[in-house]
Protein backbone atom coordinates (compact mmCIF):
# COMPACT_ATOMS: atom_id res chain seq x y z
CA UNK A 1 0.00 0.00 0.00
CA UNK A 2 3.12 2.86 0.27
CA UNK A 3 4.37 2.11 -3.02
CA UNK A 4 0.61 3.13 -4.49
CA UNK A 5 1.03 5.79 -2.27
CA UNK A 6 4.59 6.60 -3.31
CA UNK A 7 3.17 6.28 -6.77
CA UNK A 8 -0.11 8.13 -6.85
CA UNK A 9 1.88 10.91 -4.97
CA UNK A 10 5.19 11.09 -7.92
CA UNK A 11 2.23 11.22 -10.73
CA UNK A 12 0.66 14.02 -8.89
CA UNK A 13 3.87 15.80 -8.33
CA UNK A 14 4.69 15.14 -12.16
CA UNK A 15 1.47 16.44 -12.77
CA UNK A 16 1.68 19.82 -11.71
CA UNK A 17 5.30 20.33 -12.85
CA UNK A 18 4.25 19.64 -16.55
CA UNK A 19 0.97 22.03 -15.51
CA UNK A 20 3.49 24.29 -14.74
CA UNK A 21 5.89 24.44 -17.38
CA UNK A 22 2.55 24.00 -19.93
CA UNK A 23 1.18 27.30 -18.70
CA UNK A 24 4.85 29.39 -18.69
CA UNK A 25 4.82 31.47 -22.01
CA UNK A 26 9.12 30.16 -21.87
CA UNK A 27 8.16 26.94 -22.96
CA UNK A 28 5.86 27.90 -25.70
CA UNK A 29 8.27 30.85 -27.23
CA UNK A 30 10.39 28.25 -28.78
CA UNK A 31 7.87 25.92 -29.69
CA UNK A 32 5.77 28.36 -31.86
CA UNK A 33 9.24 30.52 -33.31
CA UNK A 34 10.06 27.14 -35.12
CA UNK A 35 6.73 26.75 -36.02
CA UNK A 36 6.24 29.49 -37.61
CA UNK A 37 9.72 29.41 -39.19
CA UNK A 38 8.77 26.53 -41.04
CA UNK A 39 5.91 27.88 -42.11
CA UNK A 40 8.01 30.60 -43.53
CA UNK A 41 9.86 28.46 -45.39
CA UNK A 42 6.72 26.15 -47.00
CA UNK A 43 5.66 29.41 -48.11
CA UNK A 44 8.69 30.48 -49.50
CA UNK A 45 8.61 27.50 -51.88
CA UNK A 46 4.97 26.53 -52.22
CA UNK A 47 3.17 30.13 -52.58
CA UNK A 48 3.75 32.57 -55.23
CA UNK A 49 3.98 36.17 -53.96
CA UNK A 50 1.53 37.66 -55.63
CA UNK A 51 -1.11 35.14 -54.20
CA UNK A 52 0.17 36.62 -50.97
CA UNK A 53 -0.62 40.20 -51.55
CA UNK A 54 -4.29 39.06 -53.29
CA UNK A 55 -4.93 37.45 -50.19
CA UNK A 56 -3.95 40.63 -47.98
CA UNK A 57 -5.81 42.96 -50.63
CA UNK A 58 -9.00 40.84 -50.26
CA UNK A 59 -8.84 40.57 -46.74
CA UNK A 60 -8.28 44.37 -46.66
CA UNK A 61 -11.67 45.26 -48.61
CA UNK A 62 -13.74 42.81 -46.75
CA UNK A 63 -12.73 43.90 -43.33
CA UNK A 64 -13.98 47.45 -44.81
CA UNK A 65 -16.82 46.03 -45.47
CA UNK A 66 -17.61 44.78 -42.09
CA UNK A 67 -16.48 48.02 -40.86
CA UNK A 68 -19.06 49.87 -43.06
CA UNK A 69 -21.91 47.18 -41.90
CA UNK A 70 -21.00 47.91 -38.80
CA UNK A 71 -21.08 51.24 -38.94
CA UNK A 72 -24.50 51.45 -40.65
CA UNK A 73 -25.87 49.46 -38.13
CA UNK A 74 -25.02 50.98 -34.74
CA UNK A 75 -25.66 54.68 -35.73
CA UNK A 76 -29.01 53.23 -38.02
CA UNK A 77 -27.58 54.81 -41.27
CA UNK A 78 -30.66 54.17 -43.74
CA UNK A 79 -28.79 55.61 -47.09
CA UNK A 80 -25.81 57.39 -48.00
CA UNK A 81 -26.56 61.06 -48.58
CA UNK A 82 -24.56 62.90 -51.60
CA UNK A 83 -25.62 67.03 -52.21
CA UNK A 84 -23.80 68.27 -54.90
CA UNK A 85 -24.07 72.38 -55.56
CA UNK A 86 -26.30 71.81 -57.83
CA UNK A 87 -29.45 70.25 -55.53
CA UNK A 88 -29.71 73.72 -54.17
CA UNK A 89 -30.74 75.34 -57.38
CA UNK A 90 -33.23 72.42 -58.20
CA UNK A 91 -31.15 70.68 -60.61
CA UNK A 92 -30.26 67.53 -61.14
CA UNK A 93 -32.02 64.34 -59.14
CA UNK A 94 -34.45 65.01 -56.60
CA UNK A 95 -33.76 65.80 -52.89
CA UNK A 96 -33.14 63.06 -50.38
CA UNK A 97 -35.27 63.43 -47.56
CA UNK A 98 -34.08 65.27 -44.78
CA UNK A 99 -33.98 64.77 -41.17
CA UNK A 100 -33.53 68.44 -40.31
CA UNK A 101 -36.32 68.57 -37.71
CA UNK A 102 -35.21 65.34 -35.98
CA UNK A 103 -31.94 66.78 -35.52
CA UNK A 104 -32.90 70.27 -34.48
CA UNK A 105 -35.58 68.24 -32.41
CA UNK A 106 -32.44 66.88 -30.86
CA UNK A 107 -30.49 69.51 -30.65
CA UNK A 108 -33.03 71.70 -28.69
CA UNK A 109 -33.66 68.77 -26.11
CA UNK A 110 -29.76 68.58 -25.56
CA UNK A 111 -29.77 72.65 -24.80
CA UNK A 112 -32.78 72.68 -22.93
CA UNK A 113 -30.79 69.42 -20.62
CA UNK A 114 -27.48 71.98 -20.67
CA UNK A 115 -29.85 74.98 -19.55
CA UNK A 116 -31.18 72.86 -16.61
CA UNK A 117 -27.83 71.50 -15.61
CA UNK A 118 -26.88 75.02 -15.94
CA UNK A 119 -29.20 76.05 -13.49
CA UNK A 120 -28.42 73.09 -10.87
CA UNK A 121 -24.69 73.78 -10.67
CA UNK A 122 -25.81 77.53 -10.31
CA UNK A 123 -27.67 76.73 -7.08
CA UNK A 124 -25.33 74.16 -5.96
CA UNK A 125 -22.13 76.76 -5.89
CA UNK A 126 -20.49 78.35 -2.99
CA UNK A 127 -19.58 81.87 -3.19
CA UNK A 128 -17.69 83.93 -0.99
């Protein structure tokens, strides 16, 4: 029964040295530098270059992409709005509607909160 002891406690202490050394970033620096070294060097003589800089050009534009769908959709962007000169004299396509009032709707709530704040840290000041 002490050598199962003996036993069970050597695996445990074998256990949480290789836990150990696992979770130091030390043992992994090595490990993935030669990794990715060979890696390097399969693409070296397996990939042409220019495949690499389609690949990096397509990934460019379609992280734009998601940027722009992301964009639209947390500020609720319905349409892209382009005014040239010209819209002002009547010419050319018609107007896209406007959301003038909304904004000045906005605009006049966010004054009338700055007028009332105003008016709290007026009462709330010490003067001597």
């Amino acid at each position: 029964m002490r050598r199962f002891s003996e036993f069970k406690n050597s695996l445990s202490e074998l256990y949480w040295i290789l836990k150990t050394v696992l979770q130091t970033i030390w043992f992994w620096v090595p490990i993935l530098y030669a990794v990715y070294f060979v890696i390097q060097l399969w693409m070296i003589f397996f990939i042409h270059p220019l495949t690499v800089l389609i690949v990096a050009a397509v990934l460019g534009f379609y992280g734009i992409w998601l940027e722009d769908k992301r964009t639209t959709a947390r500020y609720a962007i319905k349409k892209t709005k382009y005014l040239a000169a010209s819209h002002a004299f009547g010419v050319g396509p018609e107007l896209i509607e406007r959301s003038e009032l909304e904004i000045e709707k906005a605009v006049e709530e966010y004054q009338s909160l700055l007028n009332k704040k105003g008016q709290k840290n007026k009462r709330k000041t010490w003067r001597f």
